[in-house]
N, C-alpha and C. Protein backbone atom coordinates (compact mmCIF):
# COMPACT_ATOMS: atom_id res chain seq x y z
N UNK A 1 19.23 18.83 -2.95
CA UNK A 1 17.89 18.30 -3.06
C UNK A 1 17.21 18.44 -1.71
N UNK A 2 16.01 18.84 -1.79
CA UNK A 2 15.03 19.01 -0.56
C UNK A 2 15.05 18.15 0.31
N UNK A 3 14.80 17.76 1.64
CA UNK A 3 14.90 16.50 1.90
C UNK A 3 13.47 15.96 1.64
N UNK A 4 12.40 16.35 1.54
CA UNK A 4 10.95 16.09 1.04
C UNK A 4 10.89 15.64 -0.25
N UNK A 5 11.71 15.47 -1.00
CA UNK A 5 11.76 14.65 -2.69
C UNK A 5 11.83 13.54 -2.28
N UNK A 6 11.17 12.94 -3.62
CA UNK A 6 10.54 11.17 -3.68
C UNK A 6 12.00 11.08 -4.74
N UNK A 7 12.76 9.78 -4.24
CA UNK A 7 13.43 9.52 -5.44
C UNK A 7 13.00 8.50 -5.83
N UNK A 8 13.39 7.87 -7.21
CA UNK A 8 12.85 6.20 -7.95
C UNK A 8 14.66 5.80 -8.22
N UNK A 9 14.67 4.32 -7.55
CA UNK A 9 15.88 3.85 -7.94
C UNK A 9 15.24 2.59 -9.09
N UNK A 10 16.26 2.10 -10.17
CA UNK A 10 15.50 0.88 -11.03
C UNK A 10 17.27 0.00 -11.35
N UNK A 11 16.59 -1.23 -11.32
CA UNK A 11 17.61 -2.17 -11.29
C UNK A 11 16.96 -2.46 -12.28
N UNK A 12 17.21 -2.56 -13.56
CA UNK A 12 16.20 -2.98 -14.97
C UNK A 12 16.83 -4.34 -15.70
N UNK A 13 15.59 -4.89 -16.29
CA UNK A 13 15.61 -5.97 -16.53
C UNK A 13 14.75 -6.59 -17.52
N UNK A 14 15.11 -7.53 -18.63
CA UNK A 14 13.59 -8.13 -18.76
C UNK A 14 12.71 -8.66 -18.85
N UNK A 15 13.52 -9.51 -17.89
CA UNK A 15 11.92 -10.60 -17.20
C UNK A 15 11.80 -9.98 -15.70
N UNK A 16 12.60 -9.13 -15.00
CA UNK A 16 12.73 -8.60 -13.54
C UNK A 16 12.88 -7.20 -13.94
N UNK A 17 12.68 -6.31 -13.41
CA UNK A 17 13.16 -4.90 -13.41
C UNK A 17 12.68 -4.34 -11.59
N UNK A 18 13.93 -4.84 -10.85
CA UNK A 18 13.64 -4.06 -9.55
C UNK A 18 13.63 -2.05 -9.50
N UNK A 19 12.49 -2.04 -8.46
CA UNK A 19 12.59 -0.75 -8.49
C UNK A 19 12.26 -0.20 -6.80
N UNK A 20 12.95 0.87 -6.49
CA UNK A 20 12.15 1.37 -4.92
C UNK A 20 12.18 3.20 -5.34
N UNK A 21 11.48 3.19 -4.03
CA UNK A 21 10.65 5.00 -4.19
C UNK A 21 11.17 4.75 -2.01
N UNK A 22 11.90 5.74 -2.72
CA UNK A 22 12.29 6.23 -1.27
C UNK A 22 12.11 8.10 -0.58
N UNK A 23 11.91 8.08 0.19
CA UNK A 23 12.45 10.03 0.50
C UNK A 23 12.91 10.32 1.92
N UNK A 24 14.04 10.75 1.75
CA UNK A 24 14.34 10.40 2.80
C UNK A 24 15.59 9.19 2.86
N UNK A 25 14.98 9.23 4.40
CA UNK A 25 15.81 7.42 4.51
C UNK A 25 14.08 6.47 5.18
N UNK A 26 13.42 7.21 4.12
CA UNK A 26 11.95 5.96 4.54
C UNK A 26 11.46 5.32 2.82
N UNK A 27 10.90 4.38 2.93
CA UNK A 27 11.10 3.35 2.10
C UNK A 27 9.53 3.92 1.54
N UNK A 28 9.52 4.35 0.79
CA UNK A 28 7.87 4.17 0.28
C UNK A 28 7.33 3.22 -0.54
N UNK A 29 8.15 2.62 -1.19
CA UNK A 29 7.66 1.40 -1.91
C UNK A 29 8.61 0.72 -2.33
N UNK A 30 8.80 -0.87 -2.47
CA UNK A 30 9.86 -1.19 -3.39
C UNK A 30 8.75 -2.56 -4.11
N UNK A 31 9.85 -3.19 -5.23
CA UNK A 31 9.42 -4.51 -5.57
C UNK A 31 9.34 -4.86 -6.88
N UNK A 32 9.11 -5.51 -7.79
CA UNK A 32 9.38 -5.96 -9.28
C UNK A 32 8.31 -5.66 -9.64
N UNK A 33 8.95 -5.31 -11.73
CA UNK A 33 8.04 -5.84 -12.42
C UNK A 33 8.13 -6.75 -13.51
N UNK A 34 7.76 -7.54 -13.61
CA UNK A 34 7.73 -8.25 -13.91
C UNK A 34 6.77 -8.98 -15.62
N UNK A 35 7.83 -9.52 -16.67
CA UNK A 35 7.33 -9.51 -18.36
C UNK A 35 7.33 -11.19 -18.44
N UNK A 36 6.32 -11.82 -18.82
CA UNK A 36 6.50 -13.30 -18.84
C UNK A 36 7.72 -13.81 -19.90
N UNK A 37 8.19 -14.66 -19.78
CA UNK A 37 8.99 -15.38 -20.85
C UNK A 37 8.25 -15.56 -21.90
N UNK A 38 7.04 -15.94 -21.89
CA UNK A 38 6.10 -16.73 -22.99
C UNK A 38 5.96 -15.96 -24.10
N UNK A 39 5.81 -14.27 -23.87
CA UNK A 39 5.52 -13.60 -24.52
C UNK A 39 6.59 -12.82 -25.36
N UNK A 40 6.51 -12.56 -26.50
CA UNK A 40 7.31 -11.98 -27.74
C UNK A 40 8.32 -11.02 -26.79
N UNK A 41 9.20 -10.39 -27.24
CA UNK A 41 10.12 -9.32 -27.03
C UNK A 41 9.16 -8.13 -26.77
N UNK A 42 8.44 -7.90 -27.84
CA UNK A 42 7.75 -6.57 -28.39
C UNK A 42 6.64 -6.48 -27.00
N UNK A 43 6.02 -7.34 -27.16
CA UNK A 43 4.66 -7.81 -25.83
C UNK A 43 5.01 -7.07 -24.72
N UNK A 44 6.92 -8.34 -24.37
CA UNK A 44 7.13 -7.70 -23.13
C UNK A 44 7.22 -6.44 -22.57
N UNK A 45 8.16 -5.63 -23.86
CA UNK A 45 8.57 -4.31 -23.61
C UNK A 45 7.10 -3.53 -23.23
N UNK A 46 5.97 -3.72 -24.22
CA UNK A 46 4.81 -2.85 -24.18
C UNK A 46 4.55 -3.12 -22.68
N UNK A 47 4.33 -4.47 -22.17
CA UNK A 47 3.88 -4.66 -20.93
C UNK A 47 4.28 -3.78 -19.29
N UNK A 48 6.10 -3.75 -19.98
CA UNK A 48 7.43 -3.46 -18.72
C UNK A 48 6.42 -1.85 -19.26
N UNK A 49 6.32 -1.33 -20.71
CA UNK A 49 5.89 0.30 -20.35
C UNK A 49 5.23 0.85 -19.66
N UNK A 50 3.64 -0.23 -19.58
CA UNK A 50 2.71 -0.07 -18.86
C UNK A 50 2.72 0.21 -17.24
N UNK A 51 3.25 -0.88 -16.83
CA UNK A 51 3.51 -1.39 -15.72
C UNK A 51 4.13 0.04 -15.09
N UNK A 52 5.24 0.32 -15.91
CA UNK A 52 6.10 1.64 -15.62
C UNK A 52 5.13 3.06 -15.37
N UNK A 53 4.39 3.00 -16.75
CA UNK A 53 3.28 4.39 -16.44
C UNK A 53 2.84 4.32 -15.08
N UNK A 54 2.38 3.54 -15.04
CA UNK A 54 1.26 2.99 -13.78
C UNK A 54 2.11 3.57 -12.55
N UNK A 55 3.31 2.63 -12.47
CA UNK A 55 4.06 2.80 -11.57
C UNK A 55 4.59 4.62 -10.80
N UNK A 56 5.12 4.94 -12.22
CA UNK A 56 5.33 6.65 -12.21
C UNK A 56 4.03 7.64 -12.19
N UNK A 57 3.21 7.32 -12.31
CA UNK A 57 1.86 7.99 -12.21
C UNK A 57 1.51 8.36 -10.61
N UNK A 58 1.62 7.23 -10.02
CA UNK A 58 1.57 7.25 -8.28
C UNK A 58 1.81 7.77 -7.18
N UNK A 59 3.38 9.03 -7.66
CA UNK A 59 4.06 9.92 -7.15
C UNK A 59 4.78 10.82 -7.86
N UNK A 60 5.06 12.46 -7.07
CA UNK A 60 5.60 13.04 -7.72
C UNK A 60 6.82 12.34 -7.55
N UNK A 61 7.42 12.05 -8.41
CA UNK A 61 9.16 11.89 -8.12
C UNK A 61 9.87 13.09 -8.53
N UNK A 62 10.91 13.42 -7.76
CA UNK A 62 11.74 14.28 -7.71
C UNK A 62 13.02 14.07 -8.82
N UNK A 63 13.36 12.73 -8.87
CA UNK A 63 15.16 11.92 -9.33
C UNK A 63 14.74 10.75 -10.08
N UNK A 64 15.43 10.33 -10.96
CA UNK A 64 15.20 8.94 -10.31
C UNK A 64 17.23 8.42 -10.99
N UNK A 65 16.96 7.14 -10.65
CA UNK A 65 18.76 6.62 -10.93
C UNK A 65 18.21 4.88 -11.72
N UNK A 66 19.32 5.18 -12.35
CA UNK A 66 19.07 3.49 -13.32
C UNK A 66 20.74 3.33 -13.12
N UNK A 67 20.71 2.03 -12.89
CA UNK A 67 22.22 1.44 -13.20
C UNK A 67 22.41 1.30 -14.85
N UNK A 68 24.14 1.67 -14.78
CA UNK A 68 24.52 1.27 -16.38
C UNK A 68 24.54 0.14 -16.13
N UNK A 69 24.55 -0.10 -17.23
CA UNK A 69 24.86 -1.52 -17.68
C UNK A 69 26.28 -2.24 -18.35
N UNK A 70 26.79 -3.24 -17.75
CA UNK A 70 27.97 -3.55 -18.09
C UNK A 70 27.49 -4.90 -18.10
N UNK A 71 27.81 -5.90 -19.05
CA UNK A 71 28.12 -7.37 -19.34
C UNK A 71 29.26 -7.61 -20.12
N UNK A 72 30.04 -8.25 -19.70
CA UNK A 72 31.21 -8.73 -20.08
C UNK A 72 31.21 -10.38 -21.14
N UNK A 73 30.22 -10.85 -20.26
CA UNK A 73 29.83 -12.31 -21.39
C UNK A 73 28.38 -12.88 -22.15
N UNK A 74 27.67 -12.13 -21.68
CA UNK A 74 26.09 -12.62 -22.47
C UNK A 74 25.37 -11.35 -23.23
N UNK A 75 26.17 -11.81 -24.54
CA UNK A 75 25.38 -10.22 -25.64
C UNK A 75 23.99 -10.63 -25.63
N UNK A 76 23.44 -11.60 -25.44
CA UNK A 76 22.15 -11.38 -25.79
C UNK A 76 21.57 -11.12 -25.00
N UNK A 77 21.83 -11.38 -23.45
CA UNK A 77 21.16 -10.50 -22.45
C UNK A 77 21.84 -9.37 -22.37
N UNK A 78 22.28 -8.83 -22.79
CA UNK A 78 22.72 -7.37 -22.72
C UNK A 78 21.70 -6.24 -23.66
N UNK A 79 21.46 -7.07 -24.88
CA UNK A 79 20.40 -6.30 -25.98
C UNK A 79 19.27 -6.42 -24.78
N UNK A 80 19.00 -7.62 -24.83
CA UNK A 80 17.24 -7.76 -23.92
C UNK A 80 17.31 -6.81 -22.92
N UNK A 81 18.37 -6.94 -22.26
CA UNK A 81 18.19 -5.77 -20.73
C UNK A 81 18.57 -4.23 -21.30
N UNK A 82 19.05 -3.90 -22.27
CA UNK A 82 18.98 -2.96 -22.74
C UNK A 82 18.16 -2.54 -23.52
N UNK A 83 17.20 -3.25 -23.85
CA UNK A 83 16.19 -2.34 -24.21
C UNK A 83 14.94 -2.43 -23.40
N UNK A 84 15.18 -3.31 -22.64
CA UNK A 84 14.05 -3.10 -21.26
C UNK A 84 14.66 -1.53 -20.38
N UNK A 85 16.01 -1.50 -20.44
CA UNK A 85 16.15 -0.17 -20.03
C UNK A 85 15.92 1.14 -20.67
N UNK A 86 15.65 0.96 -22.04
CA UNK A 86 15.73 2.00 -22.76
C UNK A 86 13.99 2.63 -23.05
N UNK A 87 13.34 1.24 -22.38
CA UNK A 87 11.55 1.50 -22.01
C UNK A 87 11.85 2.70 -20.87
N UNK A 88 12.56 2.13 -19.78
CA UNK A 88 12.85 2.97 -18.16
C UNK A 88 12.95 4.75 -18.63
N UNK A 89 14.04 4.73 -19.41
CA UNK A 89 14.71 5.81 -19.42
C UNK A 89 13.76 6.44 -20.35
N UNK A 90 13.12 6.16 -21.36
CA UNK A 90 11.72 6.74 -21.73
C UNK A 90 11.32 7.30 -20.80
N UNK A 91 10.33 6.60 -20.33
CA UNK A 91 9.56 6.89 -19.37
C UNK A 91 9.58 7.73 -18.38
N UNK A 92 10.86 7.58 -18.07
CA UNK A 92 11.81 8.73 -16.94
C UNK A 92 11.62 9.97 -18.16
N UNK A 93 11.89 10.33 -18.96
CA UNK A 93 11.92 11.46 -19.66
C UNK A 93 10.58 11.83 -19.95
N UNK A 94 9.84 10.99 -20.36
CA UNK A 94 8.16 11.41 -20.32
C UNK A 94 7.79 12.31 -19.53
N UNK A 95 8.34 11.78 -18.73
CA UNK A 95 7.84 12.70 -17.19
C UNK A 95 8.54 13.69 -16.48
N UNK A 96 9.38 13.74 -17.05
CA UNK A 96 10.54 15.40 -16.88
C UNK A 96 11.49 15.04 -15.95
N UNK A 97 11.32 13.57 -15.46
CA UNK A 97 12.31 12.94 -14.18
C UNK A 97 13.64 13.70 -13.95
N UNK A 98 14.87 14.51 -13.81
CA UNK A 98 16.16 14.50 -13.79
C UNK A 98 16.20 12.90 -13.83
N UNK A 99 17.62 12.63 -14.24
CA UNK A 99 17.73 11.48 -14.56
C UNK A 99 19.41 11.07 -13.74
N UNK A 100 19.95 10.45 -12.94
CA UNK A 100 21.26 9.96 -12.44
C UNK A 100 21.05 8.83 -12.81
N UNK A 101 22.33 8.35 -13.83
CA UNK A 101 22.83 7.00 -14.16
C UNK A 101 23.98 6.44 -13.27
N UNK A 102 24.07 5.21 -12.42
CA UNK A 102 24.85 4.63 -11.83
C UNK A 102 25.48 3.94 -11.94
N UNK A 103 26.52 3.78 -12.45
CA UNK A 103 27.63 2.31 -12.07
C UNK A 103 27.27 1.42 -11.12
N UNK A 104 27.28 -0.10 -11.09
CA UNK A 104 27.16 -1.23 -9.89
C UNK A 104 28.74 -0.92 -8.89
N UNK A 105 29.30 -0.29 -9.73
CA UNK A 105 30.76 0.19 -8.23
C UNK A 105 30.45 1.09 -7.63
N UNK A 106 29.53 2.37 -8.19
CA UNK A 106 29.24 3.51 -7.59
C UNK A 106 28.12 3.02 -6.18
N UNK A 107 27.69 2.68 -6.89
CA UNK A 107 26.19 1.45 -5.89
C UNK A 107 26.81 1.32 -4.72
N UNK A 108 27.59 0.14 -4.78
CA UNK A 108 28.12 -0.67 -4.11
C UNK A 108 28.99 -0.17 -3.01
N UNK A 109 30.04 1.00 -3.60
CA UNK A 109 30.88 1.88 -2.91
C UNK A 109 29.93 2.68 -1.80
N UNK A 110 28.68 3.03 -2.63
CA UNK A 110 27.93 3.90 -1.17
C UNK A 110 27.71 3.47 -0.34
N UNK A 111 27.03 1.94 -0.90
CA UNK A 111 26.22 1.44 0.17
C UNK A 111 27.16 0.65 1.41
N UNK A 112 28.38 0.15 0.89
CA UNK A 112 29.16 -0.47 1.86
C UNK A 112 30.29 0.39 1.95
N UNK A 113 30.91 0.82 1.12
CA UNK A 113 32.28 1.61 1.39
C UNK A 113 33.11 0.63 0.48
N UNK A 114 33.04 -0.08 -0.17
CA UNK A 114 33.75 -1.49 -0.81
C UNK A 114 32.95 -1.84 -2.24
N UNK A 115 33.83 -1.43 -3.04
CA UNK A 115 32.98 -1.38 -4.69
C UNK A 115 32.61 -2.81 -5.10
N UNK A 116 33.43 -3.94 -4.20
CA UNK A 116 33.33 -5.12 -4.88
C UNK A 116 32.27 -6.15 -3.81
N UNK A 117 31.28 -5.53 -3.34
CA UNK A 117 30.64 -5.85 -1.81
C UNK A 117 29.52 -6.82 -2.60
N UNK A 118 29.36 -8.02 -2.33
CA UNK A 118 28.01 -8.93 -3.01
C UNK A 118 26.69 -8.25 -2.86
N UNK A 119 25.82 -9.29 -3.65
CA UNK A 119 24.27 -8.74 -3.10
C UNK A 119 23.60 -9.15 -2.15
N UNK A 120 24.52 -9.88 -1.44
CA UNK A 120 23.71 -10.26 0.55
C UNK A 120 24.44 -9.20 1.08
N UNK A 121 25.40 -8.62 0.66
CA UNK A 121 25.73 -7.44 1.35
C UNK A 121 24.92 -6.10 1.47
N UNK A 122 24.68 -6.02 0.02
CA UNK A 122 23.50 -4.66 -0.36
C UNK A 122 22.32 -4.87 0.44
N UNK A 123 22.23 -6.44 0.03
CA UNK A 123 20.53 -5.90 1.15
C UNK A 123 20.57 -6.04 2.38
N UNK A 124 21.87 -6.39 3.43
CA UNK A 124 21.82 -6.46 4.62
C UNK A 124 21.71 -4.87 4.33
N UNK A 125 22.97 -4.11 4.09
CA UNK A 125 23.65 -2.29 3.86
C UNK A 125 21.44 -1.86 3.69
N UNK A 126 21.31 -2.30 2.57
CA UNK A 126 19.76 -1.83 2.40
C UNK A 126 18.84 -2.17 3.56
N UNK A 127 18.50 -3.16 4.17
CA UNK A 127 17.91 -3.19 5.09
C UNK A 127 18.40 -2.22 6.54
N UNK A 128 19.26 -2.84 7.04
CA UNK A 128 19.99 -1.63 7.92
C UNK A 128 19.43 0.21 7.55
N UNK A 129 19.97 0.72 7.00
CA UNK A 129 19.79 2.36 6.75
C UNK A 129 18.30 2.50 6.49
N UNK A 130 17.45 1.58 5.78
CA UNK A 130 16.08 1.82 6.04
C UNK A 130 15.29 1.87 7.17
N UNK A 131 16.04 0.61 8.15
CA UNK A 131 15.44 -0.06 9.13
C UNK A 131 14.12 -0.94 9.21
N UNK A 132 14.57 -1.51 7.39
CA UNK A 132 13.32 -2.55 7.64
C UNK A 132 13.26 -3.97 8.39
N UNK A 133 12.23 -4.15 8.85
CA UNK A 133 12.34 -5.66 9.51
C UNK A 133 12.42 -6.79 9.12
N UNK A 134 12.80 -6.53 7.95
CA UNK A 134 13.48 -8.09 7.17
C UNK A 134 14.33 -8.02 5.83
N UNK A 135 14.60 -8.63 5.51
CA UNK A 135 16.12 -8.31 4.23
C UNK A 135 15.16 -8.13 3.08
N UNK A 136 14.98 -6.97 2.12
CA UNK A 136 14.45 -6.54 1.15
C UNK A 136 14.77 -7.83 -0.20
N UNK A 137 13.47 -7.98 -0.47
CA UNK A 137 13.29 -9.30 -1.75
C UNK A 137 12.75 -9.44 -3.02
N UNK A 138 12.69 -9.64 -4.22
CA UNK A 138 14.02 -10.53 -4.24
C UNK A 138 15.39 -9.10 -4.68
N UNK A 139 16.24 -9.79 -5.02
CA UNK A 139 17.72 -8.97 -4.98
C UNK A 139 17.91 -7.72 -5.16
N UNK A 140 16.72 -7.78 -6.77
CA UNK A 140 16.66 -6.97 -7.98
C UNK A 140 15.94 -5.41 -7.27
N UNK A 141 14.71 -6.11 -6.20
CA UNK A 141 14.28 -4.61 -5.04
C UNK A 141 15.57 -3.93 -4.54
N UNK A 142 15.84 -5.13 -3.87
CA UNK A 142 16.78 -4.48 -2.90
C UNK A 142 18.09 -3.69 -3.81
N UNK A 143 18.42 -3.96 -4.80
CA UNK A 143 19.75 -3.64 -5.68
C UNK A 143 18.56 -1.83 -6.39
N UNK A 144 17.81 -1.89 -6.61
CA UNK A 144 16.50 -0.35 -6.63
C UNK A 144 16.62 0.41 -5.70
N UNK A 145 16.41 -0.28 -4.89
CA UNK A 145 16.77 0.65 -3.14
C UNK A 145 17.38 1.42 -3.10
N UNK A 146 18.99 0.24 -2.92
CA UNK A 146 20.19 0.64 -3.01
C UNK A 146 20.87 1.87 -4.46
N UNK A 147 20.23 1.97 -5.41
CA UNK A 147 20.37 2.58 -6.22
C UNK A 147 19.50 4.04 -6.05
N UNK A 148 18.26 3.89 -5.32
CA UNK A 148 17.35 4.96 -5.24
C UNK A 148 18.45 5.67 -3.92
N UNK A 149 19.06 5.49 -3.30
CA UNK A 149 19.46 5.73 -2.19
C UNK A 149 21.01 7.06 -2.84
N UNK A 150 21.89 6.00 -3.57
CA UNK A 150 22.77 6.22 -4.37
C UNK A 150 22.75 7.60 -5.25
N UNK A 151 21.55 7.48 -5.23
CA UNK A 151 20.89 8.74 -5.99
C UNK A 151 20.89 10.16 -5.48
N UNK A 152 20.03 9.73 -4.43
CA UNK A 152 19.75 10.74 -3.34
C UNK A 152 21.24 11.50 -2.79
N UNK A 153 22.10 10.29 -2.48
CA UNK A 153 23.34 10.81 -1.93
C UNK A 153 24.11 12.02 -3.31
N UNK A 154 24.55 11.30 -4.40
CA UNK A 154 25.17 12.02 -5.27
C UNK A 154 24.37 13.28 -5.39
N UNK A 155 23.20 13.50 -5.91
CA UNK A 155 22.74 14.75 -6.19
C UNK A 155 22.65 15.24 -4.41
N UNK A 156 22.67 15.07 -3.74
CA UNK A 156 22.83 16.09 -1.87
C UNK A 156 24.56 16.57 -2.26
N UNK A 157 25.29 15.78 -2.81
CA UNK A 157 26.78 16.06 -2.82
C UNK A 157 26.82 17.28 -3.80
N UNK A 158 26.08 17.09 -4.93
CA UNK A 158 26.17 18.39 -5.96
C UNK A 158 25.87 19.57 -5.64
């Protein structure tokens, strides 16, 4: 990959869906979006789409990376966040994105060297290699980052 490509990392979600746009090792954007509770399932998803167009409209992106998804104990947030992801991965295809799917070990392994590393770890690891001047917020950015980053590395390795 060029080093001049925009990548999109997304930590998806659906009342949160962190996301960052990096190229490089410079930060071009990070931060949530965000679907109220109040509103239906259906509402939200339309809303998280919007939000998403908007979002992907703004830059060429080159990549982008979504974490899989693994839950071990809450099926019903597993449907909800899975189909808030399955808005993402739309959208990513709308737009001809290449697409890298990530494991939270693959993540984790880049960013620290240690698959089982917390999320005050990621965003210290995330803040550090960016060199931003304060710990990237809330988690769900910084865990986008770290995934947009993740991205970048695997496809430079291919």
């Amino acid at each position: 990959m060029p080093k001049s490509d925009i990548v999109i990392g997304f930590d998806p979600g659906l009342a949160i869906t962190g996301y960052g746009i990096i190229q490089d090792k410079t930060v071009l954007e990070y931060g949530v979006l965000r679907t109220p509770a109040k509103h239906s399932l259906s509402e939200r998803l339309v809303l998280l789409n919007e939000q998403l167009q908007n979002l992907l409209s703004r830059y060429t992106i080159s990549r982008a990376g979504c974490e899989k998804l693994f839950f071990a104990r809450n099926v019903t947030t597993a449907f909800d966040v899975g189909q808030a992801r399955g808005i993402i991965l739309l959208n990513i295809a709308l737009h001809n994105i290449p697409l890298l799917e990530v494991t939270p070990l693959q993540v984790k392994h880049c960013m620290t060297g240690y698959g089982k590393a917390d999320k005050q770890q990621i965003q210290y690891m995330v803040q550090a290699t960016f060199g931003l001047s304060e710990l990237p917020k809330p988690d769900d950015a910084a865990d986008a980052l770290a995934i947009a980053l993740t991205t970048q590395q695997y496809v430079s390795l291919a």
